[in-house]
Protein backbone atom coordinates (compact mmCIF):
# COMPACT_ATOMS: atom_id res chain seq x y z
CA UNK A 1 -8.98 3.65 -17.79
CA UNK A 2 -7.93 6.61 -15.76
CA UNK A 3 -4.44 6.44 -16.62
CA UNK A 4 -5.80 6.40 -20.69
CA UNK A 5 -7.77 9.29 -20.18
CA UNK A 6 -5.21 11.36 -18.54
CA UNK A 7 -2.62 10.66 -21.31
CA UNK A 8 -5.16 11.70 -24.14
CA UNK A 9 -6.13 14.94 -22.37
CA UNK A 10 -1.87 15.34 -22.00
CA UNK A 11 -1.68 14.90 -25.96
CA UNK A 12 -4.58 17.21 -26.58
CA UNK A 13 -3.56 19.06 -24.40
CA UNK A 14 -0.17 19.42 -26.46
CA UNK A 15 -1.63 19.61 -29.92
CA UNK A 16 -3.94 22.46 -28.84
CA UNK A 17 -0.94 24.63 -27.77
CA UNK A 18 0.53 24.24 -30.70
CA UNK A 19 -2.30 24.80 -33.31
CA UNK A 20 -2.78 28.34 -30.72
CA UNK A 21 0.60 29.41 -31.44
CA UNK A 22 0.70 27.89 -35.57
CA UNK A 23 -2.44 30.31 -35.87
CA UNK A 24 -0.35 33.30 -35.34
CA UNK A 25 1.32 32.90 -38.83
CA UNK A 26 -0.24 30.11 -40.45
CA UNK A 27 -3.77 29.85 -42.22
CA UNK A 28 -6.12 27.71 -40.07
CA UNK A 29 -5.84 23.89 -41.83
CA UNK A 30 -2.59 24.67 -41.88
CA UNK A 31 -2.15 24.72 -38.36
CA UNK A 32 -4.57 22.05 -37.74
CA UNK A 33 -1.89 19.79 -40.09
CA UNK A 34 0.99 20.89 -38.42
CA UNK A 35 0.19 20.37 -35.39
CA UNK A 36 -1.52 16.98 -35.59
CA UNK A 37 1.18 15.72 -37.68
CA UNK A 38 3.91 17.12 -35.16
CA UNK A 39 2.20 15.71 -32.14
CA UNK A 40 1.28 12.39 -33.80
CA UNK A 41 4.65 12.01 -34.26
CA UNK A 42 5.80 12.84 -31.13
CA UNK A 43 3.04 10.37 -29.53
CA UNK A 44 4.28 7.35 -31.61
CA UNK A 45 8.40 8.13 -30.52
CA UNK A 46 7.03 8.40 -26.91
CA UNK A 47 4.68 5.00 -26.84
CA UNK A 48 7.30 3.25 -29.40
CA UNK A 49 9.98 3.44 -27.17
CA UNK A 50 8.24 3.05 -23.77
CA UNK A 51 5.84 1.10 -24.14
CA UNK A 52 6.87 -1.43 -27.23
CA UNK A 53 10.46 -1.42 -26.94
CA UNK A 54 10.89 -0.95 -23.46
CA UNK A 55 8.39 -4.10 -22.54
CA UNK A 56 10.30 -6.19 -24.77
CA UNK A 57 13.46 -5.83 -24.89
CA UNK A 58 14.33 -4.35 -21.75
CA UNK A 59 11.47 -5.47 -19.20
CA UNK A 60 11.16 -8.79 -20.80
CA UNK A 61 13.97 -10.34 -22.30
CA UNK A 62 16.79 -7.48 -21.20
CA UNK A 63 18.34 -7.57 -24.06
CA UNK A 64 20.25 -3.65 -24.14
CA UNK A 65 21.64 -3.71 -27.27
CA UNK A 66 18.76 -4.68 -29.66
CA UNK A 67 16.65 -2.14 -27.42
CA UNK A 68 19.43 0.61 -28.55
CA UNK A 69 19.62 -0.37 -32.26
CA UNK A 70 15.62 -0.76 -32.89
CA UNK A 71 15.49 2.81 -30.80
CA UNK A 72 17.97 4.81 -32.77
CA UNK A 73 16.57 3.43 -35.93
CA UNK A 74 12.89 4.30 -34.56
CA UNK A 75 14.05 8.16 -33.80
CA UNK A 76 15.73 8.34 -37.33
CA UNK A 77 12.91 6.80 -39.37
CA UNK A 78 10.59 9.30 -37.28
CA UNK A 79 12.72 12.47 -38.24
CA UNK A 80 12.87 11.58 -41.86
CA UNK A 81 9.22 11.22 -41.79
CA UNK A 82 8.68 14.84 -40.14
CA UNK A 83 11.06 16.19 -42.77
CA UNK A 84 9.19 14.38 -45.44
CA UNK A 85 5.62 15.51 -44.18
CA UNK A 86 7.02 19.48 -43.86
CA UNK A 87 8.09 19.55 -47.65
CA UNK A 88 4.74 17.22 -48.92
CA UNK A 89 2.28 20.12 -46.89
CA UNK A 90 4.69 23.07 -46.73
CA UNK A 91 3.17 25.55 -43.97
CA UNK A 92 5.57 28.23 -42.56
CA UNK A 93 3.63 30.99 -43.93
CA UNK A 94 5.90 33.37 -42.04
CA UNK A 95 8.50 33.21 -45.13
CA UNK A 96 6.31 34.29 -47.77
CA UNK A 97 5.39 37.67 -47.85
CA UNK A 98 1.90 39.43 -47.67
CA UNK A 99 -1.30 37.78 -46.83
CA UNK A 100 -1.81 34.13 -47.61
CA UNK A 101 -4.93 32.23 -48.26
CA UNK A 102 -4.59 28.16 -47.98
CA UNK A 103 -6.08 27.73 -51.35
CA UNK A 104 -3.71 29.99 -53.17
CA UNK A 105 -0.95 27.19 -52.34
CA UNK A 106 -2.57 24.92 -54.60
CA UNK A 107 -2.94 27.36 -57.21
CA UNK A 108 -1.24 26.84 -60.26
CA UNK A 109 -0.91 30.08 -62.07
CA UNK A 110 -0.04 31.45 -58.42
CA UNK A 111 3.67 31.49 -60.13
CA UNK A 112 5.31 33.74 -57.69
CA UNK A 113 4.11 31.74 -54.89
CA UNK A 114 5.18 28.60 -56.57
CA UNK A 115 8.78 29.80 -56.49
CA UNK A 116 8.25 31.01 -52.62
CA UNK A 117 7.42 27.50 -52.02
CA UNK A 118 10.45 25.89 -54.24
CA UNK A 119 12.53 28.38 -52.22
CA UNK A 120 11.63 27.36 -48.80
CA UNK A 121 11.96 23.69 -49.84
CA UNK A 122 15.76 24.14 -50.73
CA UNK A 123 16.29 26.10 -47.55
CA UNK A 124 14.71 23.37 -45.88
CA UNK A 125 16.77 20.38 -47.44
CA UNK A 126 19.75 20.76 -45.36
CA UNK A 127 20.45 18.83 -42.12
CA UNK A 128 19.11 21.15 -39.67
CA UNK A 129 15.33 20.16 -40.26
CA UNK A 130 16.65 16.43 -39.72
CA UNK A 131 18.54 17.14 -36.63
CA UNK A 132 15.82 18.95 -35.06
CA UNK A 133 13.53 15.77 -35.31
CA UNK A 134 16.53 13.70 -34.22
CA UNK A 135 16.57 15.85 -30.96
CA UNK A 136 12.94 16.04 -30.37
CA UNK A 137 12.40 12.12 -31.08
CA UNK A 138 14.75 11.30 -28.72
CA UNK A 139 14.20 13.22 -25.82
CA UNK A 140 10.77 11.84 -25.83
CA UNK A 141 11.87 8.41 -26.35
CA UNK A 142 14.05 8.78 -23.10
CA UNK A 143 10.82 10.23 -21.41
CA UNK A 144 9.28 7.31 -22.94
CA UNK A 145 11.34 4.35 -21.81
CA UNK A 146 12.20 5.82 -17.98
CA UNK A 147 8.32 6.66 -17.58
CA UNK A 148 7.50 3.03 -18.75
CA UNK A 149 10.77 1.81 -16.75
CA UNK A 150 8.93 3.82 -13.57
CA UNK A 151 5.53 2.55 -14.11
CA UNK A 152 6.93 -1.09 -14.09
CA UNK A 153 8.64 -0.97 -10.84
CA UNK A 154 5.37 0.86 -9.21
CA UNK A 155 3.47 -1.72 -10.26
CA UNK A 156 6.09 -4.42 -9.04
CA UNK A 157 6.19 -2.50 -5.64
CA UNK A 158 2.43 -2.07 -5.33
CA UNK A 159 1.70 -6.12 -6.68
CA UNK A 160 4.78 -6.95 -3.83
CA UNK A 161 2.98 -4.93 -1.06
CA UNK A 162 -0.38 -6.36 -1.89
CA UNK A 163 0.89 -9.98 -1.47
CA UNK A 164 2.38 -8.91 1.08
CA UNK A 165 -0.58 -8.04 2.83
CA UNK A 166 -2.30 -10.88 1.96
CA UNK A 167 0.31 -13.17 3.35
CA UNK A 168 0.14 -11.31 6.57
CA UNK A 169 -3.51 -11.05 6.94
CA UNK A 170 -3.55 -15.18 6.01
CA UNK A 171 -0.66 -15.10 8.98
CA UNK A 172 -3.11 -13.17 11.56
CA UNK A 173 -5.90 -14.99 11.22
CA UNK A 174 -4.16 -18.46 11.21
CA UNK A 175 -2.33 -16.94 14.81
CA UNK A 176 -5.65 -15.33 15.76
CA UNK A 177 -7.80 -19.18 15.49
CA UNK A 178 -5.15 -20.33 17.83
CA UNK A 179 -5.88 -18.78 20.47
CA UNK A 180 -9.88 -19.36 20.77
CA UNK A 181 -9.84 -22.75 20.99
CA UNK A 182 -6.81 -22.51 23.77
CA UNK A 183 -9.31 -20.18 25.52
CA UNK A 184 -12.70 -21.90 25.26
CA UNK A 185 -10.02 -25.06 26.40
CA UNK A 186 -9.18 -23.19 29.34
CA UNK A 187 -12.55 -21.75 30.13
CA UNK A 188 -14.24 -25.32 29.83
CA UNK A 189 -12.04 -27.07 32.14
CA UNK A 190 -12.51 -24.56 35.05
CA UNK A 191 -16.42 -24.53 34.62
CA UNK A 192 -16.21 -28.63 34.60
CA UNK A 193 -14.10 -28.37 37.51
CA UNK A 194 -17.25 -25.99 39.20
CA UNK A 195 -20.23 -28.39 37.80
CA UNK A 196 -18.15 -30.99 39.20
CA UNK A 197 -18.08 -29.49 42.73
CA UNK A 198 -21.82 -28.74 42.08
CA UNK A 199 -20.52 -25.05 42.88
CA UNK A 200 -23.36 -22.17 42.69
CA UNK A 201 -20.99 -20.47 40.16
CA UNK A 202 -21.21 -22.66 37.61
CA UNK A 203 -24.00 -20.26 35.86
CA UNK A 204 -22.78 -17.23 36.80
CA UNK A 205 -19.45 -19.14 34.50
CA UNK A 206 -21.98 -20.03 31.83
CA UNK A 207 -23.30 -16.55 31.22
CA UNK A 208 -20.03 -15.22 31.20
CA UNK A 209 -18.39 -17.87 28.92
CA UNK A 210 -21.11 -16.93 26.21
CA UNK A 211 -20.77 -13.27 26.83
CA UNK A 212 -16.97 -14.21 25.99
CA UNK A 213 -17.81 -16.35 23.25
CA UNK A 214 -19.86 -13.94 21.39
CA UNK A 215 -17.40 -11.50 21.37
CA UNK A 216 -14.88 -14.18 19.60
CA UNK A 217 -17.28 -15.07 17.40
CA UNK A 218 -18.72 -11.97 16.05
CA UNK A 219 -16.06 -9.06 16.69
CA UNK A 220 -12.82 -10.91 16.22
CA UNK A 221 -13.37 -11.37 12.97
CA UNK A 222 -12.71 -7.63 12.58
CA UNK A 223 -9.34 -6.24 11.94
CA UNK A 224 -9.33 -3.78 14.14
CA UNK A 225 -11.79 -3.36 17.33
CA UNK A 226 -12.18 -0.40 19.76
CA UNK A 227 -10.36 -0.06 23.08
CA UNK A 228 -13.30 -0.20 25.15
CA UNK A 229 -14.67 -3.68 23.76
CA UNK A 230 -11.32 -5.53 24.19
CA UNK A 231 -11.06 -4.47 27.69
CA UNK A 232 -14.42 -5.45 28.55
CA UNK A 233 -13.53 -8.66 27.51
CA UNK A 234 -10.70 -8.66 28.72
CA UNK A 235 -12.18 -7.96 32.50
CA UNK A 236 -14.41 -11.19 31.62
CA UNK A 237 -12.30 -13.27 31.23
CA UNK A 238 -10.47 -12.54 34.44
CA UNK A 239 -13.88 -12.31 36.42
CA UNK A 240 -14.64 -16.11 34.61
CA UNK A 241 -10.87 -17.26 36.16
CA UNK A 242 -11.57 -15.04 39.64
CA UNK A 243 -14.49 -17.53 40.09
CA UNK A 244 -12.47 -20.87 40.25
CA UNK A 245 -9.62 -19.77 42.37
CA UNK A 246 -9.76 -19.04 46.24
CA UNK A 247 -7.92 -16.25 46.45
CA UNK A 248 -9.47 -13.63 43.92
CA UNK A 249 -8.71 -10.42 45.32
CA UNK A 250 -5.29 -11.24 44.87
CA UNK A 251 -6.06 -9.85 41.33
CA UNK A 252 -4.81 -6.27 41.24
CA UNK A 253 -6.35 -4.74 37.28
CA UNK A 254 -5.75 -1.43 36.84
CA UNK A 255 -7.34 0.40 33.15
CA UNK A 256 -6.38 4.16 32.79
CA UNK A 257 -7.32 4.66 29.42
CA UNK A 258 -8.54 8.16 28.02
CA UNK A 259 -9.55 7.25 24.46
CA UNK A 260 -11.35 4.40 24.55
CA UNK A 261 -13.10 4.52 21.25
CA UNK A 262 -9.89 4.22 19.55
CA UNK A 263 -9.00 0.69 17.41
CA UNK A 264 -6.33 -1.78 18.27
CA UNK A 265 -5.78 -5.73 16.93
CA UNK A 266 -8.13 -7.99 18.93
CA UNK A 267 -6.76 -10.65 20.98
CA UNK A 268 -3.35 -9.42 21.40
CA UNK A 269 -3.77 -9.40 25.11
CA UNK A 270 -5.28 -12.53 26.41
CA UNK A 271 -1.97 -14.77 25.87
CA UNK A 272 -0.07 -12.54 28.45
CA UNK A 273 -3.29 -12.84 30.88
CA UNK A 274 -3.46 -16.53 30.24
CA UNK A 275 -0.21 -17.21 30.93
CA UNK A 276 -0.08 -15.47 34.22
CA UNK A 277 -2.81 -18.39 34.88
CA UNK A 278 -1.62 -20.95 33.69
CA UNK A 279 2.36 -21.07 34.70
CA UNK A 280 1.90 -18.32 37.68
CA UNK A 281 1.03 -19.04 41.30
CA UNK A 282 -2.35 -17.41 41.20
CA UNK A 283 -4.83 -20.61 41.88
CA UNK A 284 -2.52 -22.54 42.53
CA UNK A 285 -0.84 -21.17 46.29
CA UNK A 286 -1.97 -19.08 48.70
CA UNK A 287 0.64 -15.96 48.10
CA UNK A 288 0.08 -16.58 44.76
CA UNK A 289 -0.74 -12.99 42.61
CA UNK A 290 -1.31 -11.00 39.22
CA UNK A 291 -0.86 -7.20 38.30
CA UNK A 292 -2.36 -5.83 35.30
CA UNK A 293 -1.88 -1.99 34.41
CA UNK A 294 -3.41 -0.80 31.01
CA UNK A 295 -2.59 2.61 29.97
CA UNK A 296 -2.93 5.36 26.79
CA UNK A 297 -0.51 8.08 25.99
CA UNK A 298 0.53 9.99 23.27
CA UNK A 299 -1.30 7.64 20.08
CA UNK A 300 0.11 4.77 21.90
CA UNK A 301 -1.46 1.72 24.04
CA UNK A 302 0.29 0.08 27.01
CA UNK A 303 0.03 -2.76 29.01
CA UNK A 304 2.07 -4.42 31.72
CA UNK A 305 1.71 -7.69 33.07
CA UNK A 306 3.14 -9.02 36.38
CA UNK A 307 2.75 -12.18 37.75
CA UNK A 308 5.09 -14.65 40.73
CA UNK A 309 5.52 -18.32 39.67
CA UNK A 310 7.59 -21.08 41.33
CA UNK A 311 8.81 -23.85 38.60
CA UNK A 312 10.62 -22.13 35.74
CA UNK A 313 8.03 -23.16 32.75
CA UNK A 314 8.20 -19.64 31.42
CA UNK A 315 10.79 -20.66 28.70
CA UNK A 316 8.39 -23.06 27.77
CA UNK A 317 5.16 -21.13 26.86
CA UNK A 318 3.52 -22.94 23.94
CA UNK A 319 3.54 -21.40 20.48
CA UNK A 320 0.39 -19.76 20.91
CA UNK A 321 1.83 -17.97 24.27
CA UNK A 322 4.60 -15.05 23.46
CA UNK A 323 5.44 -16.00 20.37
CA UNK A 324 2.11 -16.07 18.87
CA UNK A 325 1.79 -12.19 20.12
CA UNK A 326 5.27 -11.07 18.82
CA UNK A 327 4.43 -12.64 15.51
CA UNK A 328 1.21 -10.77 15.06
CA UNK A 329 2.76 -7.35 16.22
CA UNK A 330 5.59 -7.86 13.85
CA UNK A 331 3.03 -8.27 10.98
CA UNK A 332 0.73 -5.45 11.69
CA UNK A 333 3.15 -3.04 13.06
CA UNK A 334 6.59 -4.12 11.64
CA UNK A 335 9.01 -2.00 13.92
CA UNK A 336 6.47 0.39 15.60
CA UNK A 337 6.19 -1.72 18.63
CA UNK A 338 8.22 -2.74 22.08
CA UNK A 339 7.68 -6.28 23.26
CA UNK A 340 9.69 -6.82 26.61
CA UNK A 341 9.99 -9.38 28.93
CA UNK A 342 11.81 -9.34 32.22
CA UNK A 343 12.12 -12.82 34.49
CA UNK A 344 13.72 -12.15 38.04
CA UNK A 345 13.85 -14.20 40.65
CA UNK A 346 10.08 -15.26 41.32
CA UNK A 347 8.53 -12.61 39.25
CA UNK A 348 7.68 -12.44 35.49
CA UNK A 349 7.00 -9.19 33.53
CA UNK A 350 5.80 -8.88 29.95
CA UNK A 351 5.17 -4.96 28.62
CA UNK A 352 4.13 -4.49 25.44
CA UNK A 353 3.69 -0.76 23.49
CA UNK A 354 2.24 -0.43 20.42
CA UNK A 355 0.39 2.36 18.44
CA UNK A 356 -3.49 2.50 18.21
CA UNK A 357 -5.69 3.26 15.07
CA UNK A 358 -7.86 6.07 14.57
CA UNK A 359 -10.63 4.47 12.22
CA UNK A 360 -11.39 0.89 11.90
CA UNK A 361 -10.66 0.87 8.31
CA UNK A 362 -6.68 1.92 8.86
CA UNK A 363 -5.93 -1.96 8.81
């Protein structure tokens, strides 16, 4: 509707600036003739060509040379029509002389401005009133078909980018679901393992699994979440592990962030964190250990995790481990991220860099 309304106040626009300038030397419904005559012509060469031919023989069935025939016999059916429209309403008033009244034209004792008429008609027959529609006619057809040609592809581009996006967001979500149940998996088995034992921390691990749980429930479901709520859980769900291992203060967590309030993906972090649980050393041996450094600079967010491990099972992290994470940065961020991994002797790094979002609704 918008893109209707902007084209009839283009054409109006048009057809008012020439009536204005008609007026200077032409009786009023003479200029109100000319000029909607002139730009209805010009209107049908422009919508002819882009919008009929172009759809159909050059969007549709691409066929170049039937576009090219039925538009050059378009532009000369349209300047034979102009020429044929001047001579049935004759108006260039500038060629008679003295003051002329619209009704006088049709006047038919008016003898001497009979013959002004006859004479402007045979200085009109020649080729140069044809060749001047012939022009006009087909520069707007060009205008026409590469304004039609443009508006195709936009819409092709903008139709690609939107299933695009729903493709990814379908991808996210389906990467995102994997990890909850892996977590409430995780979380479950330690807080049998304490009920077991008949440990006192068993419901100090029930409050915090629901504290966890709510926030997978209700706030993952968002796009985008701020800073300061995926830290916090973040923080619970390594106070939930601290409680089933014996050496907890092995757990070095260090969060420097200034702009907490800022939005990044939810879940992005916990697979690194997991990991360092599940293949590291950390609950497992005495000397086992995890470092955890979470940092802002600059419109970015970093984290680094470090971990020691003794079997090599880092090359076989599940699907919902490393891969899962590169995955969804590749479809939110496409190249505006660093994944990095480094494996050295006993010692496993992941770093990961990626920007954060201003508003929640930049996703």
């Amino acid at each position: 509707m918008r893109k209707i309304i902007i084209h009839i106040a283009v054409w109006l626009v048009l057809a008012y600036s020439l009536f204005f300038s008609l007026t200077i030397f032409l009786p009023v419904d003479f200029a109100i003739y000319r000029s909607v005559s002139s730009i209805s012509l010009m209107a049908a060469s422009f919508y002819f060509a882009g919008w009929i031919l172009t759809n159909q023989f050059l969007i549709k069935k691409r066929n170049l040379i039937l576009f090219i025939t039925l538009g050059l016999i378009s532009i000369f059916s349209l300047s034979i029509l102009r020429v044929k429209l001047l001579d049935y309403f004759a108006g260039d008033a500038a060629f008679f002389s003295g003051p002329v009244r619209s009704n006088r034209f049709f006047d038919p004792d008016n003898i001497t401005l009979r013959k002004n008429i006859l004479r402007y008609s045979r200085l009109g027959a020649g080729r140069i009133p044809y060749l001047t529609g012939f022009l006009i006619y087909s520069v707007l057809s060009v205008i026409g078909v590469l304004f039609r040609l443009y508006e195709n592809k936009d819409r092709k581009e903008r139709e690609s980018r939107e299933e695009l996006q729903r493709s990814q967001e379908a991808q996210i979500l389906y990467l995102k679901s994997q990890v909850n149940p892996h977590f409430l998996f995780n979380t479950l088995n330690n807080l049998y393992g304490l009920t077991y034992s008949k440990s006192e921390l068993a419901p100090q691990m029930v409050l915090g699994l629901s504290d966890t749980m709510r926030y997978l429930i209700y706030e993952t479901e968002q796009k985008l979440v701020p800073v300061e709520k995926e830290l916090n859980f973040i923080q619970n769900y390594i106070d939930l592990e601290k409680m089933r291992i014996s050496t907890p203060e092995n757990i070095r967590v260090s969060v420097q962030v200034n702009r907490p309030f800022v939005f990044i993906p939810p879940l992005l972090l916990l697979p690194f964190i997991e990991n360092c649980f599940k293949h590291g050393r950390i609950g497992k041996e005495e000397d086992g250990w995890i470092e955890l450094d979470t940092w802002d600079e600059k419109g970015q967010f970093l984290f680094v995790c470090k971990n020691n491990f003794t079997e090599n099972k880092i090359e076989k992290l599940p699907g919902i481990g490393l891969s899962n994470v590169k995955k969804r940065l590749k479809l939110i961020y496409g190249d505006r991220f660093e994944l990095q991994t480094v494996k050295q002797n006993d010692e496993f790094m992941v770093s990961v860099q990626f920007p954060v979002f201003e508003r929640k609704d930049m996703l």
